[in-house]
C-alpha atoms as a PDB file:
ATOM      1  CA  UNK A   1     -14.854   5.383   0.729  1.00  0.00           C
ATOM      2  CA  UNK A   2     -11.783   4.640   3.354  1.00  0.00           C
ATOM      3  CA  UNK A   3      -9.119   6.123   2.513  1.00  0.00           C
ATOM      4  CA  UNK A   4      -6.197   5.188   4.723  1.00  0.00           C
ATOM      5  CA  UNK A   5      -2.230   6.287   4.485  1.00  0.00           C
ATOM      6  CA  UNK A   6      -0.224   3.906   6.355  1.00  0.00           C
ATOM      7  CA  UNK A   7       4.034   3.349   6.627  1.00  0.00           C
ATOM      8  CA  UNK A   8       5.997   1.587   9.224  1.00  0.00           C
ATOM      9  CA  UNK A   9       8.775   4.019  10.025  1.00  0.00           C
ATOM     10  CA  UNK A  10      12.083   4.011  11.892  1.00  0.00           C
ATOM     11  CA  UNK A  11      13.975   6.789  13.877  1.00  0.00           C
ATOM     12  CA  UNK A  12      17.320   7.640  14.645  1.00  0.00           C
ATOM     13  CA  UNK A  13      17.074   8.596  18.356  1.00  0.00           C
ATOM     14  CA  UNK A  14      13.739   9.217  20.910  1.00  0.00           C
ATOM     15  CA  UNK A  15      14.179  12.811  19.662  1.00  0.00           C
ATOM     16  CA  UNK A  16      12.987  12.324  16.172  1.00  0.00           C
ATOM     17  CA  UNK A  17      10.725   9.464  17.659  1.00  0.00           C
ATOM     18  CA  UNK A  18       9.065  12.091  19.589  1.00  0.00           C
ATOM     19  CA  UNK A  19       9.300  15.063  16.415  1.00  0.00           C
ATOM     20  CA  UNK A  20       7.067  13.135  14.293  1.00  0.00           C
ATOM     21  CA  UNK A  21       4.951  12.193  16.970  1.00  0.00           C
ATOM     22  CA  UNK A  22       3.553  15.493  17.350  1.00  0.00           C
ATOM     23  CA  UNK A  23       4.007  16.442  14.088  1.00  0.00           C
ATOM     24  CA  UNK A  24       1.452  13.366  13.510  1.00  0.00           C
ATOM     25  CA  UNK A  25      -0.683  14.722  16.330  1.00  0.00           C
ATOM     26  CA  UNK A  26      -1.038  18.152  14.862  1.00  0.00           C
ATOM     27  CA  UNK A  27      -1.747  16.799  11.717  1.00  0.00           C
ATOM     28  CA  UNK A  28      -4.786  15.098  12.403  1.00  0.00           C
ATOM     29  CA  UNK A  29      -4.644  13.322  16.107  1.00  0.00           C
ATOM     30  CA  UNK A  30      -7.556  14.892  18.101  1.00  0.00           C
ATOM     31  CA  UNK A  31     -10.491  17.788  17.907  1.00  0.00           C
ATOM     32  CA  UNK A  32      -7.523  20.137  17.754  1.00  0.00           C
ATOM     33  CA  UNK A  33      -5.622  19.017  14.736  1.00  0.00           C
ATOM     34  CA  UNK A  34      -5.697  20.177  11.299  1.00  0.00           C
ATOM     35  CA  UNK A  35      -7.443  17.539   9.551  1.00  0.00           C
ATOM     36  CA  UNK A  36     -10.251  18.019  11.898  1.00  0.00           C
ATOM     37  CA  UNK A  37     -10.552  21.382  11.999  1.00  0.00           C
ATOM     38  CA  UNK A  38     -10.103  21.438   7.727  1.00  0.00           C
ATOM     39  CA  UNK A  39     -11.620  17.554   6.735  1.00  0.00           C
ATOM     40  CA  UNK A  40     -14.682  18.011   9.387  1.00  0.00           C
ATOM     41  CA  UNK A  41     -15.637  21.812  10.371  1.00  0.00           C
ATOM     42  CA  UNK A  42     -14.529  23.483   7.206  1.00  0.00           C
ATOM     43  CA  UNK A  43     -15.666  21.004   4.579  1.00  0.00           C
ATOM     44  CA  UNK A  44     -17.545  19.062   6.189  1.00  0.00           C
ATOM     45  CA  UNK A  45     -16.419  15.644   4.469  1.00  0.00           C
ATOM     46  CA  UNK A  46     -15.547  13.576   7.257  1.00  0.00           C
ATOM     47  CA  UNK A  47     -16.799  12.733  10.624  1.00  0.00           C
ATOM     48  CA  UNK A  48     -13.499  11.205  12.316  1.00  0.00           C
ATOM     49  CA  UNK A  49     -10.799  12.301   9.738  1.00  0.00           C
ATOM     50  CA  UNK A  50      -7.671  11.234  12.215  1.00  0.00           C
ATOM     51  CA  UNK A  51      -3.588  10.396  12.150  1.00  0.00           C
ATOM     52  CA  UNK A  52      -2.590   7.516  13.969  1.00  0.00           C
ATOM     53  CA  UNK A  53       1.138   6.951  15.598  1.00  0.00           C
ATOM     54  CA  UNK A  54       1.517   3.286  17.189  1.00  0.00           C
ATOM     55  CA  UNK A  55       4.826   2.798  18.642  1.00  0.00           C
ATOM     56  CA  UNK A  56       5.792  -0.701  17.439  1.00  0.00           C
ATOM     57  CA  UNK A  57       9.463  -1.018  19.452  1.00  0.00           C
ATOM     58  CA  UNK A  58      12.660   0.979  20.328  1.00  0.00           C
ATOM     59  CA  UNK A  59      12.355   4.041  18.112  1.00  0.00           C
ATOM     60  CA  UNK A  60       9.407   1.785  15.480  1.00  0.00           C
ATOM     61  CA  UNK A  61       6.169   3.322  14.836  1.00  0.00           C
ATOM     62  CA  UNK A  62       3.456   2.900  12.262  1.00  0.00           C
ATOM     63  CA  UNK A  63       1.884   6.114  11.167  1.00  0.00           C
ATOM     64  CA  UNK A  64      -1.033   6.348   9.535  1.00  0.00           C
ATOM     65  CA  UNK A  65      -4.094   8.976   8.262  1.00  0.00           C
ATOM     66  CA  UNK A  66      -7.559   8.196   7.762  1.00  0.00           C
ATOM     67  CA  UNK A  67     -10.817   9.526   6.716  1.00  0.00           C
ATOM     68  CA  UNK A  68     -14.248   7.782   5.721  1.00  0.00           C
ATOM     69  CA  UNK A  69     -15.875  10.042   3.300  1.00  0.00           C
ATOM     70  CA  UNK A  70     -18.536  10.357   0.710  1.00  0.00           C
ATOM     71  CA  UNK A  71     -17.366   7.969  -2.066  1.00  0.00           C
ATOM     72  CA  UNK A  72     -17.482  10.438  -4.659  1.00  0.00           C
ATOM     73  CA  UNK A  73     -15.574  12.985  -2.794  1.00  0.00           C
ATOM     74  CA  UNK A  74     -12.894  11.331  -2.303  1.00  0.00           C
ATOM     75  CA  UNK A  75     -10.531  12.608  -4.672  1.00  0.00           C
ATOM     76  CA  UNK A  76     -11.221  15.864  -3.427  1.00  0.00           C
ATOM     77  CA  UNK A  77     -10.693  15.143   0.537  1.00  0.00           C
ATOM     78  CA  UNK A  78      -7.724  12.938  -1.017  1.00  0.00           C
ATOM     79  CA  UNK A  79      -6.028  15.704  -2.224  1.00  0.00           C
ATOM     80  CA  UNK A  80      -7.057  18.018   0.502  1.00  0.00           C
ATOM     81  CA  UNK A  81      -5.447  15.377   3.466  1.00  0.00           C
ATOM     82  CA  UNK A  82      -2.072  15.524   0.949  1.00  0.00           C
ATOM     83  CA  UNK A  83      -2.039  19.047   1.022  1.00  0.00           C
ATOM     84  CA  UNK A  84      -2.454  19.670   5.011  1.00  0.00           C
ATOM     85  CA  UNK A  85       0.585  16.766   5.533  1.00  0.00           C
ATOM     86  CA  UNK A  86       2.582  18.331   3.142  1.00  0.00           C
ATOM     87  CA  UNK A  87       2.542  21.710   4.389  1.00  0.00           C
ATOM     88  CA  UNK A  88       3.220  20.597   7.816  1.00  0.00           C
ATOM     89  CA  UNK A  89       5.924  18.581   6.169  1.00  0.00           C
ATOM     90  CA  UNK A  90       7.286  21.927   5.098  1.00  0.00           C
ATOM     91  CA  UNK A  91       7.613  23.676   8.025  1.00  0.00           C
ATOM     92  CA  UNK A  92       3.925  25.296   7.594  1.00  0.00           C
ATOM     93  CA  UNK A  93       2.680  24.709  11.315  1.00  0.00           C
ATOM     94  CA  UNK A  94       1.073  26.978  13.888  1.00  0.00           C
ATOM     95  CA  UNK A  95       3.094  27.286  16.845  1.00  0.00           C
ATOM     96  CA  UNK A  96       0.276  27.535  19.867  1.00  0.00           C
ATOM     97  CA  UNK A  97      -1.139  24.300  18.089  1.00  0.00           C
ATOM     98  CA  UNK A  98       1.748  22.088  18.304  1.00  0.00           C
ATOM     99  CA  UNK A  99       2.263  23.271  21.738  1.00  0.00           C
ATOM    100  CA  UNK A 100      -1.358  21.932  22.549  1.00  0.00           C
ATOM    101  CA  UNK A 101      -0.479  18.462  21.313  1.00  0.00           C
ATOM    102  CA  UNK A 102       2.805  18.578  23.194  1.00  0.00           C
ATOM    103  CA  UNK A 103       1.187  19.110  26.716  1.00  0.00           C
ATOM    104  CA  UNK A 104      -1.096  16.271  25.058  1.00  0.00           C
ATOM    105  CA  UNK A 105       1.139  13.822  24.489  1.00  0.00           C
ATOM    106  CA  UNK A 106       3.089  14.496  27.420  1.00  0.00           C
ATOM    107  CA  UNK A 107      -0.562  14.118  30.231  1.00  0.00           C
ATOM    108  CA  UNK A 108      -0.980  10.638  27.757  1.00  0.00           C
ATOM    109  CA  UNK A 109       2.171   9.142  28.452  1.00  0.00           C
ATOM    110  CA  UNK A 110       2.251  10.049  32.114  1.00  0.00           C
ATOM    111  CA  UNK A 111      -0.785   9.111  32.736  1.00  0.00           C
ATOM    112  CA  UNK A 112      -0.678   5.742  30.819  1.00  0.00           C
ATOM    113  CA  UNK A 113       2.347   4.963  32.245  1.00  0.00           C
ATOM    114  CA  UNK A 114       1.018   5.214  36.010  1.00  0.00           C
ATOM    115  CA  UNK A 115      -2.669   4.441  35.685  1.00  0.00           C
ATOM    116  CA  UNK A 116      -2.730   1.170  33.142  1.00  0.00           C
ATOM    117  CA  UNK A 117       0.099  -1.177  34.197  1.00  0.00           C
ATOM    118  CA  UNK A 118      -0.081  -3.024  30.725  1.00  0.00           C
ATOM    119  CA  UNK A 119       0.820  -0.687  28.887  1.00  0.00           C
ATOM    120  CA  UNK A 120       3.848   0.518  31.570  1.00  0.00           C
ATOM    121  CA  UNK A 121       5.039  -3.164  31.080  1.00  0.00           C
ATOM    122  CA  UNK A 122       5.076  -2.839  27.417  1.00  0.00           C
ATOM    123  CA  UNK A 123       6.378   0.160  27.402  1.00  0.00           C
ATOM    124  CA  UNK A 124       9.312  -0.819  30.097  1.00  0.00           C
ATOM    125  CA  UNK A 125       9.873  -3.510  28.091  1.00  0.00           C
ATOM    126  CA  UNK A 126      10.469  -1.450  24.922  1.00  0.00           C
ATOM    127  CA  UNK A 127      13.033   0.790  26.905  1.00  0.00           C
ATOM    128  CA  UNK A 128      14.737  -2.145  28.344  1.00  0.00           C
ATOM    129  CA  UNK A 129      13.892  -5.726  26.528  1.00  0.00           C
ATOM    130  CA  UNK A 130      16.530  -7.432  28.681  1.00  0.00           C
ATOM    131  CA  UNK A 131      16.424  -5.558  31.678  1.00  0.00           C
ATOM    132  CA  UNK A 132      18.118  -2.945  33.798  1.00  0.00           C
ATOM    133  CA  UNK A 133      20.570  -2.671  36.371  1.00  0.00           C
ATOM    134  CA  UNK A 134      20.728   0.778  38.736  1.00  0.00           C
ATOM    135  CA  UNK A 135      18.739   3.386  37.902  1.00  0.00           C
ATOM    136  CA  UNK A 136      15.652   2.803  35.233  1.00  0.00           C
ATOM    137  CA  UNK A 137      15.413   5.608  33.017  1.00  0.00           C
ATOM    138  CA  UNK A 138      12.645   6.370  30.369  1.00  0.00           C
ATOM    139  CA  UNK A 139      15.235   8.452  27.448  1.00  0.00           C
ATOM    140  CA  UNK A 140      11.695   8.457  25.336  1.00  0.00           C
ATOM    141  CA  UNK A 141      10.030  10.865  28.466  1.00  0.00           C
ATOM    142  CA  UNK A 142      13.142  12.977  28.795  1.00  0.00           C
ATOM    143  CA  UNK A 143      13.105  13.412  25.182  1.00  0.00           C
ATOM    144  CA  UNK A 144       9.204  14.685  25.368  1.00  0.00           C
ATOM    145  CA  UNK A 145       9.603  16.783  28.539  1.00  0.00           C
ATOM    146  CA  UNK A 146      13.361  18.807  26.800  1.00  0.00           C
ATOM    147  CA  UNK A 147      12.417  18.856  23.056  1.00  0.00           C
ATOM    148  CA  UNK A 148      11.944  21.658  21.978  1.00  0.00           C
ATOM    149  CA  UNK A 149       9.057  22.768  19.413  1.00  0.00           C
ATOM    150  CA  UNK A 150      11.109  25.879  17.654  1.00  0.00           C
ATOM    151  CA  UNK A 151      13.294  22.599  16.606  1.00  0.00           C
ATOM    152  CA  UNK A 152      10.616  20.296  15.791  1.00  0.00           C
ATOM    153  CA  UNK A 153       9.318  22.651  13.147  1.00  0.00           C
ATOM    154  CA  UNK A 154      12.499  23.492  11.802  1.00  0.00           C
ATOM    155  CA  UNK A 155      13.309  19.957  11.315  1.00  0.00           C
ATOM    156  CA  UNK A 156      10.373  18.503  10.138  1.00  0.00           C
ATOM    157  CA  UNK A 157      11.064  17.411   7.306  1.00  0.00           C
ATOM    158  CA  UNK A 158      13.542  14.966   8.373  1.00  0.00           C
ATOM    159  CA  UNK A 159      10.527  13.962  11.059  1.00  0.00           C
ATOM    160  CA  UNK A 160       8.044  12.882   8.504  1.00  0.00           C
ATOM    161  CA  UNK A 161       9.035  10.734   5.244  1.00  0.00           C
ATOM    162  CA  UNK A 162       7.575  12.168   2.478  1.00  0.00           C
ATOM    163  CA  UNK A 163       3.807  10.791   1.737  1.00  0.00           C
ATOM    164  CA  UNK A 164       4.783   8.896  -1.335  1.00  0.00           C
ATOM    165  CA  UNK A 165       6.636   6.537   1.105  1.00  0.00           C
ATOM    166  CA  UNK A 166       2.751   5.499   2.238  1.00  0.00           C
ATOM    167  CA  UNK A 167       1.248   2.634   1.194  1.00  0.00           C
ATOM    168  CA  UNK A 168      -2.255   4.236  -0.059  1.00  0.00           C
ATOM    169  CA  UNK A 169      -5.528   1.684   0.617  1.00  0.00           C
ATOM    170  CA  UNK A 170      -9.041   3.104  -1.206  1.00  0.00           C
ATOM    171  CA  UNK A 171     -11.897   0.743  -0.007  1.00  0.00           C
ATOM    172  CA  UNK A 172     -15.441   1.608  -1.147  1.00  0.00           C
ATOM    173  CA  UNK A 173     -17.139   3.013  -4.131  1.00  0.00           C
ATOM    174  CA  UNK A 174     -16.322   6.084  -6.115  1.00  0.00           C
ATOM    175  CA  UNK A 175     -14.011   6.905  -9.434  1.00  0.00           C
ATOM    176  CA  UNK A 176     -11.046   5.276 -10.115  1.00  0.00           C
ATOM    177  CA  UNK A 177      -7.770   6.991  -9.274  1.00  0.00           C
ATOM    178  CA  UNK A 178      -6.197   8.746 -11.504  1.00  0.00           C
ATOM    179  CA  UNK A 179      -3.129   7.378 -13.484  1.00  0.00           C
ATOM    180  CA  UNK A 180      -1.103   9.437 -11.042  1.00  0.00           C
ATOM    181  CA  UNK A 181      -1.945   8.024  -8.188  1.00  0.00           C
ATOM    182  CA  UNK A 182      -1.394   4.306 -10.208  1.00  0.00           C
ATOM    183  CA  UNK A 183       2.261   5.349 -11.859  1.00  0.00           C
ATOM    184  CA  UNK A 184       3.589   4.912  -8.579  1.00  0.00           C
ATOM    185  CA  UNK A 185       2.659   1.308  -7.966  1.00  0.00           C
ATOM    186  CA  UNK A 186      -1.412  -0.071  -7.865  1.00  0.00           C
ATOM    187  CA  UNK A 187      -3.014  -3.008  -7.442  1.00  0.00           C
ATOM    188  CA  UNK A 188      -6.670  -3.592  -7.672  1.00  0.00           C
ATOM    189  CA  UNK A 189      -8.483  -5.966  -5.133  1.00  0.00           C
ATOM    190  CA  UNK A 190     -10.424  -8.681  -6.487  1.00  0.00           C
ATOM    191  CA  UNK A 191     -13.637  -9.330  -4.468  1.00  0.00           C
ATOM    192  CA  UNK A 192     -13.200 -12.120  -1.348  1.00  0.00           C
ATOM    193  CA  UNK A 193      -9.592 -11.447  -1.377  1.00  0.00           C
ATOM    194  CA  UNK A 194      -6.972 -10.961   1.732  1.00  0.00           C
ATOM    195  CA  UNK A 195      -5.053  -7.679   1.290  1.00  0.00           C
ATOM    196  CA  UNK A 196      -2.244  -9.749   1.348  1.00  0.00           C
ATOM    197  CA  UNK A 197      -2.852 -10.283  -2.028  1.00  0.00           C
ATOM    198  CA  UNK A 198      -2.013  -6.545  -3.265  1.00  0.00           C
ATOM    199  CA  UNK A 199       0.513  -6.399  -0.608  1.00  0.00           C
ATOM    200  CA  UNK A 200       2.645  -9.182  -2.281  1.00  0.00           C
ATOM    201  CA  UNK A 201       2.033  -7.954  -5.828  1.00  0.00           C
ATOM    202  CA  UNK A 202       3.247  -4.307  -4.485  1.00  0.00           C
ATOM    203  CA  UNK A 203       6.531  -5.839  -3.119  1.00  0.00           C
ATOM    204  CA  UNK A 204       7.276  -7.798  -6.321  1.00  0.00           C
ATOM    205  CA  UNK A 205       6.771  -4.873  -8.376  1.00  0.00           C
ATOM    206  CA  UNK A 206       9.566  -2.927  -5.851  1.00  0.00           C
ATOM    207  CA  UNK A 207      11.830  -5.548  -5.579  1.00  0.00           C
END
């Protein structure tokens, strides 16, 4: 069973771009993130349990979380992947951790932005869609090199919508979810069907 959180997601400033960046990273990024070291090591559920930040545009990201599991675990692992977002959500994050994905994030950008010139282009072009006179600056890099991580955690729950705000996907075999996980809008997917599909009756059923 897949099961896959994903929300598009806007910030205010590169500041809170950058807060739920690494708030994303510790969740579940890399080997040293907390879905890894709780979804793989300690139950042993998962073999690439992982969070996912794509910057879209100016200060536009999807996040997501994922894990391919057993399919009837997943409720469990479910529940378990809720619990570890919501308690980093809260505040509940281990300092020396977050400061690992910081010096992460920061080695990835630099690096990116030198070595693959793609990806400098795109990102340029994010940071300045119709150009720049004088100086070129980066306000997204300044932002990772000054934050500061005391801040990130105290503000993190303005950082990271609450998980309800995902759009849940379940792909495989197991039980049903439960009518709690359907009260807050569900669509089944018929066989040979485009997501699309549940995507449009989802958006009807907001609107």
């Amino acid at each position: 069973m897949l099961i896959l959180f994903v929300k598009a997601e806007a910030f205010k400033d590169d500041v809170d771009q950058i807060g739920a960046n690494l708030l994303m990273d510790y969740i579940g990024a890399n080997q040293g993130s907390e879905m890894f070291r709780i979804v793989r090591q300690e139950m042993r559920a998962a073999y690439d349990p992982r969070s996912d930040f794509v910057v879209m545009n100016k200060n536009q990201a999807i996040l997501s979380l994922s894990a391919t599991v057993e399919a009837e675990r997943w409720p469990e692992v479910h529940t378990k992947i809720r619990e570890i977002y919501e308690t980093s959500r809260a505040g509940g994050i281990e300092r020396t951790g977050l400061k690992i994905q910081h010096d992460q994030l920061n080695r990835i950008y630099f690096n990116r932005f030198f070595s693959d010139p793609v990806w400098g282009a795109q990102f340029y072009l994010t940071e300045h869609p119709t150009g720049a006179d004088g100086t070129i600056t980066f306000p997204l890099f300044e932002a990772l090199e000054a934050v500061s991580l005391d801040k990130i955690v105290a503000k993190s729950e303005e950082h990271l919508p609450p998980l309800d705000d995902f759009l849940l996907i379940l792909i495989g075999g197991g039980i049903a979810p439960a009518e709690a996980l359907k009260s807050n809008g569900y669509c089944s997917l018929p066989k040979n069907t485009p997501l699309s599909f549940c995507l449009d009756a989802l958006s009807n059923v907001q609107s």
